[in-house]
C-alpha atoms as a PDB file:
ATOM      1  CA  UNK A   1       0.000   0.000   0.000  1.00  0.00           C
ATOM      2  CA  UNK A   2       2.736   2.109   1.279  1.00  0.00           C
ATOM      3  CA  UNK A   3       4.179   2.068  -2.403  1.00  0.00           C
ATOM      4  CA  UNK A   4       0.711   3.166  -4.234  1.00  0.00           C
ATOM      5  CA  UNK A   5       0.143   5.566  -1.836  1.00  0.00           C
ATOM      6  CA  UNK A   6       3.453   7.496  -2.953  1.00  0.00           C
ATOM      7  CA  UNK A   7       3.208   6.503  -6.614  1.00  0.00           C
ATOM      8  CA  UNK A   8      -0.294   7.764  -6.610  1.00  0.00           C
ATOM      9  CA  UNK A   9       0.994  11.062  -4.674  1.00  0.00           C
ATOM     10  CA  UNK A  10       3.908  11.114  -7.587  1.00  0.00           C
ATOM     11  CA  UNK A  11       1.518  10.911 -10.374  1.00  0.00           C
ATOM     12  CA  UNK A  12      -0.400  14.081  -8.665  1.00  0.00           C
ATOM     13  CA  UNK A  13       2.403  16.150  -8.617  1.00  0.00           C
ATOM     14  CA  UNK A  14       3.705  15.158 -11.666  1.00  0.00           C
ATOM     15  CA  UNK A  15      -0.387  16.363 -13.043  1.00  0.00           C
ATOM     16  CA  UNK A  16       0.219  19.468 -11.223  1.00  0.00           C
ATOM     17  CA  UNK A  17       3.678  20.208 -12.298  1.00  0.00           C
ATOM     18  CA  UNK A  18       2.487  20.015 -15.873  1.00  0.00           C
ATOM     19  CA  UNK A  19       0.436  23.081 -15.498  1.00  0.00           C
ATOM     20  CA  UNK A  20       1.666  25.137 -13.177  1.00  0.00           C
ATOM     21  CA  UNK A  21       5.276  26.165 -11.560  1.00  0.00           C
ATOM     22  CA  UNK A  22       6.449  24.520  -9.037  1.00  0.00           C
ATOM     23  CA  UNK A  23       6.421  27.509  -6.801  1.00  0.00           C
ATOM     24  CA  UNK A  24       2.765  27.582  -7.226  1.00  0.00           C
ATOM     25  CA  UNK A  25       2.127  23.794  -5.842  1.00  0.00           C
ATOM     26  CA  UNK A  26       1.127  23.095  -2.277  1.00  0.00           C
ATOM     27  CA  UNK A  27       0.637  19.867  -0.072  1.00  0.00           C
ATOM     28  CA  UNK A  28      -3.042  20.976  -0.145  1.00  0.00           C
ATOM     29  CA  UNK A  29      -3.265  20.702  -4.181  1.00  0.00           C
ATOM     30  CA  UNK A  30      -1.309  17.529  -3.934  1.00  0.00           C
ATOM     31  CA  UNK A  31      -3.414  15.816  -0.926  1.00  0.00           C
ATOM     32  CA  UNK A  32      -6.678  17.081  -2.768  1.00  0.00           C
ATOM     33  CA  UNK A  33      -5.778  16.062  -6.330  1.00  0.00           C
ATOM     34  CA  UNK A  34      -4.699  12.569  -5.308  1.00  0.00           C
ATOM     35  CA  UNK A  35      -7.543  12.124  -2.266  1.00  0.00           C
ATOM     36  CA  UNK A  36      -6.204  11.790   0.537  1.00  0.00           C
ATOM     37  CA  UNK A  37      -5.142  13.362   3.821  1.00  0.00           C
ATOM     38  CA  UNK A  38      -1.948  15.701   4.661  1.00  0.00           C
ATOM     39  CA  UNK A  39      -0.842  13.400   7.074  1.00  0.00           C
ATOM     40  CA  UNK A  40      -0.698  10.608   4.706  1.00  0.00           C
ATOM     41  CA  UNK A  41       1.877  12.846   2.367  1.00  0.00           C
ATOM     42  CA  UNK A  42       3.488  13.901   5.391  1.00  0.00           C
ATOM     43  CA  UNK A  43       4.065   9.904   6.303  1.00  0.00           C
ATOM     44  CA  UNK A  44       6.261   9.800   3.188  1.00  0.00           C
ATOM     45  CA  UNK A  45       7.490  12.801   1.937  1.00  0.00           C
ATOM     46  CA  UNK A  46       8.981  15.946   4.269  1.00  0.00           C
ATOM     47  CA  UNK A  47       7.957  18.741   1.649  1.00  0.00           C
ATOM     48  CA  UNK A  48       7.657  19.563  -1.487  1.00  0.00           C
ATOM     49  CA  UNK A  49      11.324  19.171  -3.066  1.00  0.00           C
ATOM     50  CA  UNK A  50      11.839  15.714  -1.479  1.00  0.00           C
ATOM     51  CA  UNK A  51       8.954  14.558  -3.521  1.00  0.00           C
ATOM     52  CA  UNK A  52      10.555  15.975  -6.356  1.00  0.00           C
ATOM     53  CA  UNK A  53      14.051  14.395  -5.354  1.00  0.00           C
ATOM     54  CA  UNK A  54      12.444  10.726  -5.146  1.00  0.00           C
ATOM     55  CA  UNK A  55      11.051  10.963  -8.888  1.00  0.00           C
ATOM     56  CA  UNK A  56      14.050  12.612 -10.021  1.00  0.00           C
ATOM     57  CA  UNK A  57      16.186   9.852  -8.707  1.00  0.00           C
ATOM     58  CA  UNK A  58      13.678   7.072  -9.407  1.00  0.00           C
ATOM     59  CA  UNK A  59      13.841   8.505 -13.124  1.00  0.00           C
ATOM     60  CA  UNK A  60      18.014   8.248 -12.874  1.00  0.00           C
ATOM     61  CA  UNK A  61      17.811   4.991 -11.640  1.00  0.00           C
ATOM     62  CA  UNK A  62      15.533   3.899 -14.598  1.00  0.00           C
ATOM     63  CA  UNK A  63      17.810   5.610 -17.155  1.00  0.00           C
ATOM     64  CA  UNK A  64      20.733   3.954 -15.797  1.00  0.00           C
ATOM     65  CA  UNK A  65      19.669   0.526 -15.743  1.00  0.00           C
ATOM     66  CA  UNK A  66      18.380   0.942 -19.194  1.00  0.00           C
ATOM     67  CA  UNK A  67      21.444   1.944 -20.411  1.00  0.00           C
ATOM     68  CA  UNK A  68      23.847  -0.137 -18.177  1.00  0.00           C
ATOM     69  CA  UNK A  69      26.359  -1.750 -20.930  1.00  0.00           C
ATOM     70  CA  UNK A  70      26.122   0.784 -23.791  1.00  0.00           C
ATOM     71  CA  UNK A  71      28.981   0.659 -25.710  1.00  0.00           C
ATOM     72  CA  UNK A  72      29.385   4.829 -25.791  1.00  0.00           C
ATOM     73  CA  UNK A  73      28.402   7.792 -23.972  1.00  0.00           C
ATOM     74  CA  UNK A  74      25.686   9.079 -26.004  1.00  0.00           C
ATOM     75  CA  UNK A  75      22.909   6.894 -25.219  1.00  0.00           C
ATOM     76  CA  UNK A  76      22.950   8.003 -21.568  1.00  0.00           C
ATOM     77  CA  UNK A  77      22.565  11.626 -22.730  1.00  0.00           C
ATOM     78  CA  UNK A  78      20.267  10.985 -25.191  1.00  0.00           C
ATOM     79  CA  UNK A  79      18.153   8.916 -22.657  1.00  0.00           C
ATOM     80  CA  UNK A  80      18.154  11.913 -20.341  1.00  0.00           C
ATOM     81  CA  UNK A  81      17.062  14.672 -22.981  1.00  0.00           C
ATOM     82  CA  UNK A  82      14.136  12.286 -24.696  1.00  0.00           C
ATOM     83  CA  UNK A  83      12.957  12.525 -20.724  1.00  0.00           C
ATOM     84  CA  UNK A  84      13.472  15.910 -20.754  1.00  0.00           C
ATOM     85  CA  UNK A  85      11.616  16.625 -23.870  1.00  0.00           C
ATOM     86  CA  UNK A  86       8.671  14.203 -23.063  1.00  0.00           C
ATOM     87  CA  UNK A  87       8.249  16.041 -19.957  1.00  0.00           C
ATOM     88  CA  UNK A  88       9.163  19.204 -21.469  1.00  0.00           C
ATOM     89  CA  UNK A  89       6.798  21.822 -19.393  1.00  0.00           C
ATOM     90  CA  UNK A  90       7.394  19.540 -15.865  1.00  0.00           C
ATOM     91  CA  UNK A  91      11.270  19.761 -16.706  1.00  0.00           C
ATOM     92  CA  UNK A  92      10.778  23.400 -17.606  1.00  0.00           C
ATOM     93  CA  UNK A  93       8.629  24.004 -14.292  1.00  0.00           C
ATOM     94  CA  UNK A  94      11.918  22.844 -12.204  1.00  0.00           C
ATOM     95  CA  UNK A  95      14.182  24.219 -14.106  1.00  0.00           C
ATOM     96  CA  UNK A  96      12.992  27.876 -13.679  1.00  0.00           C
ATOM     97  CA  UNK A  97      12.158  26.714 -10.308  1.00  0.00           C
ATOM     98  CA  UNK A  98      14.281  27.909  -6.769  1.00  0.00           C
ATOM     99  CA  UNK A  99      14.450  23.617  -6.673  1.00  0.00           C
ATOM    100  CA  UNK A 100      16.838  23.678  -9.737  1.00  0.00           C
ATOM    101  CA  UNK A 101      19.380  22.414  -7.661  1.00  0.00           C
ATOM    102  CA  UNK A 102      17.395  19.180  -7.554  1.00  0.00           C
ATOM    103  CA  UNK A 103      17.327  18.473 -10.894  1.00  0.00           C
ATOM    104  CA  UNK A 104      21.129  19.527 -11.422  1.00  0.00           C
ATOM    105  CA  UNK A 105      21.679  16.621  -9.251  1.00  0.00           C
ATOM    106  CA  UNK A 106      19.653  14.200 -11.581  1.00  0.00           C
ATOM    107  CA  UNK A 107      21.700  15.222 -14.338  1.00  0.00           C
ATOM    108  CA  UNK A 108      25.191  14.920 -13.229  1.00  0.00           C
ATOM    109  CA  UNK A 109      24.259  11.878 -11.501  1.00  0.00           C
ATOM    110  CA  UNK A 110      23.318  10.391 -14.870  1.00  0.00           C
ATOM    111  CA  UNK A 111      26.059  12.002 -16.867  1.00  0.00           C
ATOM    112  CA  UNK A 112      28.786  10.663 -14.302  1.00  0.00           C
ATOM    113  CA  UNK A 113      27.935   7.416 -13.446  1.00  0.00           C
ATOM    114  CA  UNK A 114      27.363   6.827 -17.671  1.00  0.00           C
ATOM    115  CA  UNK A 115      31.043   8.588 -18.352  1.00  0.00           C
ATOM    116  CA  UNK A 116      32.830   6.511 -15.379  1.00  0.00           C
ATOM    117  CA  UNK A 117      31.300   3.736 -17.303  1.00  0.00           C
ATOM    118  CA  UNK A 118      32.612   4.668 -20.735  1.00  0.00           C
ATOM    119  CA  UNK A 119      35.711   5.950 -19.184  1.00  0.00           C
ATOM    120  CA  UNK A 120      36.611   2.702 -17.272  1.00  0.00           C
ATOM    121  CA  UNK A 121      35.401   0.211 -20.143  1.00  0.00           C
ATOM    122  CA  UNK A 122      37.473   2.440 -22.676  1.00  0.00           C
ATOM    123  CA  UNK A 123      40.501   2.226 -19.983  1.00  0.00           C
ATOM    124  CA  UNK A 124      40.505  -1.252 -19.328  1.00  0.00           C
ATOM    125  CA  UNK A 125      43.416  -2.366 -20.891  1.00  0.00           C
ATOM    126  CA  UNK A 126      45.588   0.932 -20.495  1.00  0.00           C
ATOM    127  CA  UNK A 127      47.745   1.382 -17.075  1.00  0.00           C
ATOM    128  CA  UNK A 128      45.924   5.149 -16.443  1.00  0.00           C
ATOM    129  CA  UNK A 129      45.490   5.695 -12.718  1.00  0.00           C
ATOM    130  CA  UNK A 130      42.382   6.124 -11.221  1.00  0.00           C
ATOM    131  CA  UNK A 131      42.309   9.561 -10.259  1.00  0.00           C
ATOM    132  CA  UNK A 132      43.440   9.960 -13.708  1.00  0.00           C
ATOM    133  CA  UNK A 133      39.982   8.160 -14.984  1.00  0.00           C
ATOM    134  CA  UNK A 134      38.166  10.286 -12.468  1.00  0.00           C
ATOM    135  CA  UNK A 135      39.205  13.306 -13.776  1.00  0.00           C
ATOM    136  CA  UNK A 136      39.040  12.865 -17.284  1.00  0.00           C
ATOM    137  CA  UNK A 137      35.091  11.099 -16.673  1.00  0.00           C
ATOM    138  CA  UNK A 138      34.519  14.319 -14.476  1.00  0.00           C
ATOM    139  CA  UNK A 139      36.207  16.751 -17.290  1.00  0.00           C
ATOM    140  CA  UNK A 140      33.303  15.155 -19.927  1.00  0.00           C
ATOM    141  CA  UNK A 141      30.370  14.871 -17.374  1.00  0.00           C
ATOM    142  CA  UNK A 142      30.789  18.837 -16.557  1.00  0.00           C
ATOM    143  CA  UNK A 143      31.114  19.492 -20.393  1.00  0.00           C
ATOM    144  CA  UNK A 144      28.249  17.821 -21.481  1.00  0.00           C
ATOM    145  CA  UNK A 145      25.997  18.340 -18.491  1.00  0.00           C
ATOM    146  CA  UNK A 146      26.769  22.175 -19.748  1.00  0.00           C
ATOM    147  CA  UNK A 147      25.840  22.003 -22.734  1.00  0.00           C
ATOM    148  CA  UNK A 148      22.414  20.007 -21.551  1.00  0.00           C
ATOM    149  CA  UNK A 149      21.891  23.262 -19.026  1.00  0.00           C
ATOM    150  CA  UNK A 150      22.396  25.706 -22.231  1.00  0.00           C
ATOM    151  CA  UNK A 151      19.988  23.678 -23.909  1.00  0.00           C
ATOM    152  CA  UNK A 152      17.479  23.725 -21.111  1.00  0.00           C
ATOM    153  CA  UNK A 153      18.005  27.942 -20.463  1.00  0.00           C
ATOM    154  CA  UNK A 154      17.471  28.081 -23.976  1.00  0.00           C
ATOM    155  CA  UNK A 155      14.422  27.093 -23.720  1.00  0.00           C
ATOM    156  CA  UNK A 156      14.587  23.183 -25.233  1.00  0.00           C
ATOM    157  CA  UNK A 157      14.169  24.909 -28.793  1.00  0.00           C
ATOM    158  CA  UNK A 158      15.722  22.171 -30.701  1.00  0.00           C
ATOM    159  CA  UNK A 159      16.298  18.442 -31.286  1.00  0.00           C
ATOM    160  CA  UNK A 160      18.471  17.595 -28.463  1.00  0.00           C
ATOM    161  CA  UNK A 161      19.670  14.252 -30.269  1.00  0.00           C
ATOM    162  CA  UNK A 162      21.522  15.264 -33.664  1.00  0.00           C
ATOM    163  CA  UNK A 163      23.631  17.506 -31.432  1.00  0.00           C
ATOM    164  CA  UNK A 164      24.870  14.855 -29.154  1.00  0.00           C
ATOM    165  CA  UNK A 165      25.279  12.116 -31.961  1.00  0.00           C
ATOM    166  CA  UNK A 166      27.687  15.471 -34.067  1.00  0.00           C
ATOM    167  CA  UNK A 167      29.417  15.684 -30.136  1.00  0.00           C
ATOM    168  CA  UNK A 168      30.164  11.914 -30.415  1.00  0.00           C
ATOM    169  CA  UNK A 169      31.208  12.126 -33.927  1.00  0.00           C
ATOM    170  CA  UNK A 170      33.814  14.875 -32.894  1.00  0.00           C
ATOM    171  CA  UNK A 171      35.330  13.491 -29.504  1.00  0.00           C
ATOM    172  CA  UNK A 172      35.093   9.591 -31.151  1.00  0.00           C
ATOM    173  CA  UNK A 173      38.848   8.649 -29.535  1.00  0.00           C
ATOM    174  CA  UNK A 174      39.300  11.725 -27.424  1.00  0.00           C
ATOM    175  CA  UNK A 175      38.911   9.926 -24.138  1.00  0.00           C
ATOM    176  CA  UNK A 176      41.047   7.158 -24.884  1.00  0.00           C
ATOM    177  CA  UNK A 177      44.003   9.200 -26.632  1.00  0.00           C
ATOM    178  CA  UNK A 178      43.162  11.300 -22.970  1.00  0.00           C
ATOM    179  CA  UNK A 179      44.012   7.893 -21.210  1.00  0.00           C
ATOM    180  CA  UNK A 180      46.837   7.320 -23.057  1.00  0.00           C
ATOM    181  CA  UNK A 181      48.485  10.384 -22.685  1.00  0.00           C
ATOM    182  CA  UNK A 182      47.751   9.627 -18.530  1.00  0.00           C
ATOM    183  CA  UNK A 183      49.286   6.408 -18.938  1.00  0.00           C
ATOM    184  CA  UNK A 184      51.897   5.399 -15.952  1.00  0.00           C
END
């Protein structure tokens, strides 16, 4: 039960979020919309923005796991920007929201744990030390997560996918020759 109840109080928000700012939501919308009591959302959520955090991290964990053995970066990405445009006015809503933070989080959480992937699978056979790895995985999560956040202030105005396939096109070998040149 415990687990409909805050799926059900999810799915609410999520209704909410899609027409309206976050700013504008309250417990009260959220307890009403999804019937039933405050204590009930109290029970599993402390506000607001830690019912936001949970979806946001349910949605990284889903991305992830989908995306577990790709052979390159991109996928990860691109699995993180179809989300964003398929929830394009909920994404927007956080985004311009004082919670932005929260969703910052999502994304670097996806774009580092898919570049330590590609950065350790691409390393395996190379003598590169691991604070080596971690910086060059953290030197390609910041760029990219960037160029995501330009996208987003931008307003989400274009295909987010031919731009990150070009990206690949470019940097195909950058992060090994990167690895190499750490070598020890």
């Amino acid at each position: 039960m415990s687990s409909l109840t805050k799926k059900a109080i999810a799915n609410s928000f999520l209704g909410l979020l899609q027409e309206k700012p976050l700013e504008k939501i309250t417990v009260k919308e959220i307890v009403e919309d999804c019937g039933i009591n405050r204590n009930t959302f109290y029970y599993h959520f402390d506000d607001i923005p830690s019912l936001l955090e949970l979806i946001l991290r349910e949605e990284t964990e889903r991305v992830l796991g989908e995306h577990l053995g790709e052979e390159s970066w991109e996928e990860g990405f691109i699995a993180a920007a179809r989300f964003a445009l398929e929830n394009k006015k909920i994404i927007y809503h956080i985004y311009n929201s004082v919670n932005r933070e929260i969703f910052e989080r999502y994304l670097n959480r996806i774009a580092q744990d898919v570049m330590d992937r590609f950065v350790g699978k691409v390393s395996e056979r190379i003598n590169v030390s691991a604070e080596d790895k971690k910086l060059i995985a953290a030197f390609y999560k910041s760029a990219l997560t960037g160029m995501i956040m330009d996208w987003l202030a931008s307003g989400m105005q274009y295909e987010p996918e031919p731009l990150i396939r070009r990206l690949g096109t470019m940097l195909d070998g950058e992060i090994l020759r990167a690895l190499e040149r750490a070598a020890v």
